[in-house]
Protein backbone atom coordinates (compact mmCIF):
# COMPACT_ATOMS: atom_id res chain seq x y z
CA UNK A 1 99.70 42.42 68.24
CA UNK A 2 100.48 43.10 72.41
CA UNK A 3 103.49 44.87 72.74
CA UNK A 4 105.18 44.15 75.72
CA UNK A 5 107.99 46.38 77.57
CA UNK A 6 110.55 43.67 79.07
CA UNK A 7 112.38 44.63 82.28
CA UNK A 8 115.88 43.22 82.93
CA UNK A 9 117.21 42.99 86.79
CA UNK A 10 120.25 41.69 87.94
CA UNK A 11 120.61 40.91 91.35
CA UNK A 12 123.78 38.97 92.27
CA UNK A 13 124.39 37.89 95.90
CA UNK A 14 127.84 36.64 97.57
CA UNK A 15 127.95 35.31 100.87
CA UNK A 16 131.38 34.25 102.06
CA UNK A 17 132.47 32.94 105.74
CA UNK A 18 136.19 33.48 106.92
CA UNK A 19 137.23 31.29 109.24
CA UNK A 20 138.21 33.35 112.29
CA UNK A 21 138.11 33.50 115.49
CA UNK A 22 134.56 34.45 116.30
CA UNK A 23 133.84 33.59 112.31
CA UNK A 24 133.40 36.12 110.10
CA UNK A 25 130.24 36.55 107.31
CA UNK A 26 130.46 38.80 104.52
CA UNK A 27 127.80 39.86 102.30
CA UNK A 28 128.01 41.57 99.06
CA UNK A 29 125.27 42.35 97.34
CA UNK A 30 124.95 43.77 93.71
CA UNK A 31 122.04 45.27 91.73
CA UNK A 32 121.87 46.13 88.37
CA UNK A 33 119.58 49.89 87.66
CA UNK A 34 117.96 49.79 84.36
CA UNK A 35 117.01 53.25 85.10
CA UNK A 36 120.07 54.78 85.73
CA UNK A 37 122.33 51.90 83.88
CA UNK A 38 124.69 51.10 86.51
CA UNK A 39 125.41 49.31 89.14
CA UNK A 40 124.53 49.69 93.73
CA UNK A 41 127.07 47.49 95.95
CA UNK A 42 127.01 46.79 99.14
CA UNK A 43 128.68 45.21 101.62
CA UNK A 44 126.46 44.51 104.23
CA UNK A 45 128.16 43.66 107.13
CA UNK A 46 130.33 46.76 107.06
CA UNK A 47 127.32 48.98 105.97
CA UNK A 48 128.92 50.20 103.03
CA UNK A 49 127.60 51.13 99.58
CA UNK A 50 128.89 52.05 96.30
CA UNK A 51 128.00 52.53 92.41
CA UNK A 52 129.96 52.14 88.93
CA UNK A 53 128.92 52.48 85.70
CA UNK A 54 129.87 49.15 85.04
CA UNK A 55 130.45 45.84 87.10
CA UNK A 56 134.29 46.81 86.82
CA UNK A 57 133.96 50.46 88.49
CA UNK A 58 131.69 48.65 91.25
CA UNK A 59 133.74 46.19 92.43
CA UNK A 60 136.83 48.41 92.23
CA UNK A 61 134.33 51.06 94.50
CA UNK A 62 133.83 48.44 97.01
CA UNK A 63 136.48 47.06 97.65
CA UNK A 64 138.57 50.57 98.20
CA UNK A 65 135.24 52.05 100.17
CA UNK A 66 135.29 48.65 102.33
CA UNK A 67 139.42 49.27 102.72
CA UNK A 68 138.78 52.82 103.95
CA UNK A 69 135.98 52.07 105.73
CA UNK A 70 137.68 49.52 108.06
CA UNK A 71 140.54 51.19 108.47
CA UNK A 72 139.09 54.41 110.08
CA UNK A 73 137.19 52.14 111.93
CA UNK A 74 139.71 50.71 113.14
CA UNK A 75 141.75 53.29 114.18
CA UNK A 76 138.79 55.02 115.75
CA UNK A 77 138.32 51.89 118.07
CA UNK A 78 142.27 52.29 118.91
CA UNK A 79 141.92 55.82 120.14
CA UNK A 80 139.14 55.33 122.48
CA UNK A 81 138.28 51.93 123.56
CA UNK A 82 134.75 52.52 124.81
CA UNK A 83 133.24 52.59 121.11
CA UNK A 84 131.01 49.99 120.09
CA UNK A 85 130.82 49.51 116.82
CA UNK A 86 129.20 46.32 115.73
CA UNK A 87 131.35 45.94 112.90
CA UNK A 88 134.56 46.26 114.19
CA UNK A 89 135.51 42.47 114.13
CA UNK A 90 135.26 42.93 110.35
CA UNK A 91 136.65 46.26 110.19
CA UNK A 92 139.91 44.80 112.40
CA UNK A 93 139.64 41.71 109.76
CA UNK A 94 139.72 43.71 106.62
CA UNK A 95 142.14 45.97 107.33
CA UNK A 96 144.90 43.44 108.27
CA UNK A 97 144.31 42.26 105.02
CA UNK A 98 146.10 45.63 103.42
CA UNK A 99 145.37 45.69 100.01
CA UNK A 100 142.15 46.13 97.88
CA UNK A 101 143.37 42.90 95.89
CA UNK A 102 142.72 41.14 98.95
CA UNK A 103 139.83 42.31 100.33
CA UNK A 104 138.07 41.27 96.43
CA UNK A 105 139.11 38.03 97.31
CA UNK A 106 137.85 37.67 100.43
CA UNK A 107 134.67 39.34 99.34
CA UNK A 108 134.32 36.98 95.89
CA UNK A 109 134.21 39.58 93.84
């Protein structure tokens, strides 16, 4: 008899488009750590990353990392209009948004 050690990944990938004015892509990604039984997020776009314990925790990390994220971002960009920040289209997108409720939704999660 071969014994055999199985390996379970889960890799989940969202990839939503918001049409805005340039359009908007966000990317959520979501891995699952056997290892250290939990879960990595990330938003790509808005170079953000979080963990849970569960899928739960994750999401709920996101989305109020992404929130905070834009909004300093966003108020950065107000006080001194020579930053460049790549991601401030999305930051300016998500925070007008307001809630966490709505930024799951516009992530898919």
């Amino acid at each position: 008899m071969i014994a055999t050690e199985q390996a379970q990944t889960l890799e989940f990938r969202i990839v939503r488009q918001v049409k805005t004015q340039p359009p908007l892509t966000f990317t959520v990604q979501i891995n699952y750590d056997l290892d250290d039984n939990g879960y990595l997020v990330e938003c790509i776009e808005m170079d953000v990353v979080t963990w849970g314990d569960t899928w739960d925790e994750a999401v709920e990390n996101l989305a109020d990392a992404v929130l905070g994220v834009a909004k300093v971002l966003v108020k950065d960009h107000a006080s001194d209009q020579n930053l460049r920040d790549p991601r401030i289209n999305h930051a300016q997108f998500i925070a007008s948004l307001g809630s966490e409720e709505s930024v799951r939704k516009i992530l898919g999660l």
